[in-house]
N, C-alpha and C. Protein backbone atom coordinates (compact mmCIF):
# COMPACT_ATOMS: atom_id res chain seq x y z
N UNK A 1 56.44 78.00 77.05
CA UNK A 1 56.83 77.78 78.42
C UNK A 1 58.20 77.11 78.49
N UNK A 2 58.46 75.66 77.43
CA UNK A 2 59.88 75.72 77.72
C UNK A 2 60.59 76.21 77.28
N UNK A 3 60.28 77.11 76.16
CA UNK A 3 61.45 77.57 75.30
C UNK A 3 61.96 78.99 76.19
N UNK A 4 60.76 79.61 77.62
CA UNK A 4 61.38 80.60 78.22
C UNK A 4 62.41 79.46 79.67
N UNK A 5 62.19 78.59 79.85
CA UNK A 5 62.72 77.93 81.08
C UNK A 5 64.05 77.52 80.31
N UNK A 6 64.32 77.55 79.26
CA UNK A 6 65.82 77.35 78.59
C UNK A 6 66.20 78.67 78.56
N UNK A 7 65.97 79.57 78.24
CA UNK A 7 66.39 81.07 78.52
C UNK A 7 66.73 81.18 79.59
N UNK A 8 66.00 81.11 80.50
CA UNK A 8 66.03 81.76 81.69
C UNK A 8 67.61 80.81 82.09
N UNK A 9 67.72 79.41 82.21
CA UNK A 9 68.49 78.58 82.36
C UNK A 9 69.97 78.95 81.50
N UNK A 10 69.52 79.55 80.42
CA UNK A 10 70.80 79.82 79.90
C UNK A 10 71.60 81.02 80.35
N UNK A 11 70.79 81.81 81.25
CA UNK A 11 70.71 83.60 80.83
C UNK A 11 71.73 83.20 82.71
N UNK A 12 71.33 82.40 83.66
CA UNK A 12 71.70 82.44 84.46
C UNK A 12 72.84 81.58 84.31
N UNK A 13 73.41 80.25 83.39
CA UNK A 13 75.04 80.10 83.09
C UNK A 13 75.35 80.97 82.93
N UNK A 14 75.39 82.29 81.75
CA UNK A 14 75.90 83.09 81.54
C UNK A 14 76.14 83.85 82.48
N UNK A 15 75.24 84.12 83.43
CA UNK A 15 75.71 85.35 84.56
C UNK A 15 76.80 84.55 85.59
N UNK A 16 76.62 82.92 85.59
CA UNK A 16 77.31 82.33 86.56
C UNK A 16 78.90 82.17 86.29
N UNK A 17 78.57 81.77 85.00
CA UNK A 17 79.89 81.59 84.25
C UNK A 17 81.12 82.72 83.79
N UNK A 18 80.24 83.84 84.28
CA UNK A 18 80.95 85.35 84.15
C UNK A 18 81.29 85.88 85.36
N UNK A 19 81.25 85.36 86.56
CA UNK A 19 81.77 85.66 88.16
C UNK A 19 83.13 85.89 88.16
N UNK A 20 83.60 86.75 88.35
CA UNK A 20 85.60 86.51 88.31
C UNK A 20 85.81 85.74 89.65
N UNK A 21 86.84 85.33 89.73
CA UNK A 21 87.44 84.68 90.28
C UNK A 21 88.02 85.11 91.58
N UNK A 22 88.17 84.83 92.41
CA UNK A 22 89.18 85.73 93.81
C UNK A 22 90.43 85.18 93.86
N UNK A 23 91.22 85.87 93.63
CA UNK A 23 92.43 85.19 94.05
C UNK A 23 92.71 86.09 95.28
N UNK A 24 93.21 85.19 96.46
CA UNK A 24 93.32 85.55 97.69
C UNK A 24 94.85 85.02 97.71
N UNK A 25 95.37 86.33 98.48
CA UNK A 25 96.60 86.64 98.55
C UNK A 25 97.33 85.43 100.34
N UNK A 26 98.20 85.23 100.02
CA UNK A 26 98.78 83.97 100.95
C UNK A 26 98.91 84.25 102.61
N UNK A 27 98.83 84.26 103.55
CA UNK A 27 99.07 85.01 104.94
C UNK A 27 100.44 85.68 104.91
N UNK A 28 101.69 85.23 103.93
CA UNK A 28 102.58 85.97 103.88
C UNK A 28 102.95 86.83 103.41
N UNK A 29 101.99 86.65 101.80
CA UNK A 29 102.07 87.88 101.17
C UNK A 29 101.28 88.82 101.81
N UNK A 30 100.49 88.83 102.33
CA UNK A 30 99.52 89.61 103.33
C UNK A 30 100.50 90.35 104.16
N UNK A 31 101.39 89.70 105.42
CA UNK A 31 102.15 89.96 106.04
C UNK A 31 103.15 90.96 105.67
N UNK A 32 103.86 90.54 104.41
CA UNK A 32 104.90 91.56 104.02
C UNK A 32 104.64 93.14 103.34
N UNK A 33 103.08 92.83 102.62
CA UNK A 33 103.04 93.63 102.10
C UNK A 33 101.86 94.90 103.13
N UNK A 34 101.92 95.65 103.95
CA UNK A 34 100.91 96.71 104.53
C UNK A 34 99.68 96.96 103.68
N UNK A 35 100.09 97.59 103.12
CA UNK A 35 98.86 97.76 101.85
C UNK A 35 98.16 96.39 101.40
N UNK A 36 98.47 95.75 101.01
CA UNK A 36 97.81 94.88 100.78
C UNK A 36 97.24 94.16 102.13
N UNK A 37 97.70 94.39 103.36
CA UNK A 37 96.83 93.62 104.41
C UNK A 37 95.58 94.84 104.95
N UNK A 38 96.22 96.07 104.90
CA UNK A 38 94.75 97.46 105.05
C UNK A 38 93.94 97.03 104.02
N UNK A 39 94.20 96.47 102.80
CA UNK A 39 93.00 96.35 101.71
C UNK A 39 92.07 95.39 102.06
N UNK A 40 92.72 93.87 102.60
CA UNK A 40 91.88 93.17 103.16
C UNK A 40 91.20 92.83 104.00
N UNK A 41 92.13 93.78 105.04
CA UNK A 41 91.41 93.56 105.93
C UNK A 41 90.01 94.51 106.40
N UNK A 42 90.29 95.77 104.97
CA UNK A 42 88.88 96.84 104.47
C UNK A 42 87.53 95.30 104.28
N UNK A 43 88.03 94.79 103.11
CA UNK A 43 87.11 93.74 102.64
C UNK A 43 86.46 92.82 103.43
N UNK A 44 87.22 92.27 104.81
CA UNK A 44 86.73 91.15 105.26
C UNK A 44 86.14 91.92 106.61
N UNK A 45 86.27 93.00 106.98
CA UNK A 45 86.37 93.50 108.30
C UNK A 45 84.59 94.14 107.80
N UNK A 46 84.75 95.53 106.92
CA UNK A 46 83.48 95.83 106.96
C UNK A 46 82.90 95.96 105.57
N UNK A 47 83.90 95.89 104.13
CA UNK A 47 83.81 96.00 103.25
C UNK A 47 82.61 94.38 102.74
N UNK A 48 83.24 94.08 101.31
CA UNK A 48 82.66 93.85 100.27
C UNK A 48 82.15 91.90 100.55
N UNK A 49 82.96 91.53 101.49
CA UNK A 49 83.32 90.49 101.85
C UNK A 49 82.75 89.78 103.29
N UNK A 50 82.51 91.41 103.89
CA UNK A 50 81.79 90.62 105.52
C UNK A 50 80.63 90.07 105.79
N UNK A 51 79.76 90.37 104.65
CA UNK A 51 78.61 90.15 104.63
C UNK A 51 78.25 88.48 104.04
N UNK A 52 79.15 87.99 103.47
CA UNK A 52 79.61 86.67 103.21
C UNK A 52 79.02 85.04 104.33
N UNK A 53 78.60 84.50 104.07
CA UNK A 53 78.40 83.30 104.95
C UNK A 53 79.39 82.94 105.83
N UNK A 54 79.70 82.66 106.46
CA UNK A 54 80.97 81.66 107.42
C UNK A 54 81.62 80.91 106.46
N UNK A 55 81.29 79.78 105.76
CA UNK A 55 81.99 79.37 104.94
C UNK A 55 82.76 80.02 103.55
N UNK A 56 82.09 80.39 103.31
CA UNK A 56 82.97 81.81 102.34
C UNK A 56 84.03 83.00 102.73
N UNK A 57 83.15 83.21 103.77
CA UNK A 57 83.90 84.18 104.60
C UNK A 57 85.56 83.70 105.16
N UNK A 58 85.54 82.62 105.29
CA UNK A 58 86.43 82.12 106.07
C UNK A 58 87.69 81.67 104.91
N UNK A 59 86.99 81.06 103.82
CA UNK A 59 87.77 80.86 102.33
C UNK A 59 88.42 81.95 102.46
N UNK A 60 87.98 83.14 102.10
CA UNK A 60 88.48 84.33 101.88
C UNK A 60 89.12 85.00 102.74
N UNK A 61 89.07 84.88 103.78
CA UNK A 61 89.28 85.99 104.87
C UNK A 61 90.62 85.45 106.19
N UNK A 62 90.99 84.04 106.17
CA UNK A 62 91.86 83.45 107.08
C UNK A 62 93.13 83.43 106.70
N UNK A 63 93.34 83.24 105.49
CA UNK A 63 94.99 84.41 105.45
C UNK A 63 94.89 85.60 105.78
N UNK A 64 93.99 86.75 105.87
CA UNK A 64 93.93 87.74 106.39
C UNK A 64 94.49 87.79 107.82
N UNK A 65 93.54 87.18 108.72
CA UNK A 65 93.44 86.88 109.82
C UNK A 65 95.00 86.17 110.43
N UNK A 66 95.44 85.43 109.46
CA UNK A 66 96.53 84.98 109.95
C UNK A 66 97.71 86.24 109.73
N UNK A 67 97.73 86.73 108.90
CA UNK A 67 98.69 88.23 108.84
C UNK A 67 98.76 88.92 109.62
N UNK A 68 97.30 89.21 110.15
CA UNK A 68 97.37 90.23 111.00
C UNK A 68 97.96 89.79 112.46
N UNK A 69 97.50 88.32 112.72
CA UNK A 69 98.25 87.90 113.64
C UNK A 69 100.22 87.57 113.92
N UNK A 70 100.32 87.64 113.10
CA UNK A 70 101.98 87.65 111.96
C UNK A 70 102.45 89.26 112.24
N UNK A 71 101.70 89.94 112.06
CA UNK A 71 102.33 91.01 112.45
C UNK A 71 102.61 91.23 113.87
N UNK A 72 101.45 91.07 114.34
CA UNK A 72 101.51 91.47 115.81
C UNK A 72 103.02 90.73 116.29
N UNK A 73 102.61 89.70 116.11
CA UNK A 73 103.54 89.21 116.54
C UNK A 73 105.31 89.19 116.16
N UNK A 74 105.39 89.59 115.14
CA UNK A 74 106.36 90.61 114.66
C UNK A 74 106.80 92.11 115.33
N UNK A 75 105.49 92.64 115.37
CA UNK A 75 106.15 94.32 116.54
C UNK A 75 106.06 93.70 118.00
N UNK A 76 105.84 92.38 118.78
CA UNK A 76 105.83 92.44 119.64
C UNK A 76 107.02 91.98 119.50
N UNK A 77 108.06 91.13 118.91
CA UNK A 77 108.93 90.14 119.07
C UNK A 77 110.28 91.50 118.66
N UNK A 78 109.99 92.34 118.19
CA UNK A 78 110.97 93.64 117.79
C UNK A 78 110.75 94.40 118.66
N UNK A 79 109.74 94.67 119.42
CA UNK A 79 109.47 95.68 120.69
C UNK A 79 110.29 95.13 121.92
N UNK A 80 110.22 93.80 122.05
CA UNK A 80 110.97 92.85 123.35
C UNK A 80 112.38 92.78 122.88
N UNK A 81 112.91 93.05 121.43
CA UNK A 81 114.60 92.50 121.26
C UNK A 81 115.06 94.19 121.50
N UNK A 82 114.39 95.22 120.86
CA UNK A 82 114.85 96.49 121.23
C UNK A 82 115.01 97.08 122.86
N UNK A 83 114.10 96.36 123.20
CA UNK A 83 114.06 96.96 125.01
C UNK A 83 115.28 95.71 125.92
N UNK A 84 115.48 94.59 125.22
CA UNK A 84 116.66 93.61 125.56
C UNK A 84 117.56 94.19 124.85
N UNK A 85 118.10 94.91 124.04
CA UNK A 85 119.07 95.45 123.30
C UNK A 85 119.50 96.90 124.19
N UNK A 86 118.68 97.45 124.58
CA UNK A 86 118.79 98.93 125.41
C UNK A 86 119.18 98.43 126.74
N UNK A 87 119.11 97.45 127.51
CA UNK A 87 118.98 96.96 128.67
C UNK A 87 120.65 96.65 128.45
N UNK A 88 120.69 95.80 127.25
CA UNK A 88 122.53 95.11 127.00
C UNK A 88 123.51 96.24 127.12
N UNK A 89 123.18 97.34 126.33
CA UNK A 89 124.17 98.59 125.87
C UNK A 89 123.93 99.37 127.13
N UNK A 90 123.20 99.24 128.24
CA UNK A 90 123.45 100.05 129.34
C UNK A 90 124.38 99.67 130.36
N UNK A 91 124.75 98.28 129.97
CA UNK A 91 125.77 97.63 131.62
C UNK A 91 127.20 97.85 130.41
């Protein structure tokens, strides 16, 4: 009996101790790179990652969230200087 409760104990370090790691990419690198923000936002949206607790989820997933908000706000801030730029070159 204990010599299987040390197995079992060992058998699950081993599976724990073999988890890779996430490295989660920064809200900027997110930002600059497209591809890499469609990938994550695959993962956190409906992929591998949504199914995640709140607290995990959120580890992982809020540079996402902040990119995507980074962008927007990027084509909105280039959508408003182009239509102020067309407005200048018409007078």
């Amino acid at each position: 009996m204990m010599m299987r409760n040390v197995l079992g104990l060992a058998t699950l370090s081993l599976l724990c101790g073999c988890q890779q790691q996430v490295t989660v990419p920064t809200a900027q690198q997110l930002a600059d790179n497209p591809k890499l923000l469609d990938e994550w936002r695959a993962k956190c949206g409906t992929g591998e990652y949504s199914h995640l607790a709140a607290t995990e989820k959120a580890n992982l997933c809020t540079s996402t969230d902040q990119a995507v908000a980074t962008v927007a706000l990027r084509k909105s801030s280039n959508a408003d200087a182009d239509f102020f730029d067309s407005i200048s070159k018409r007078k």
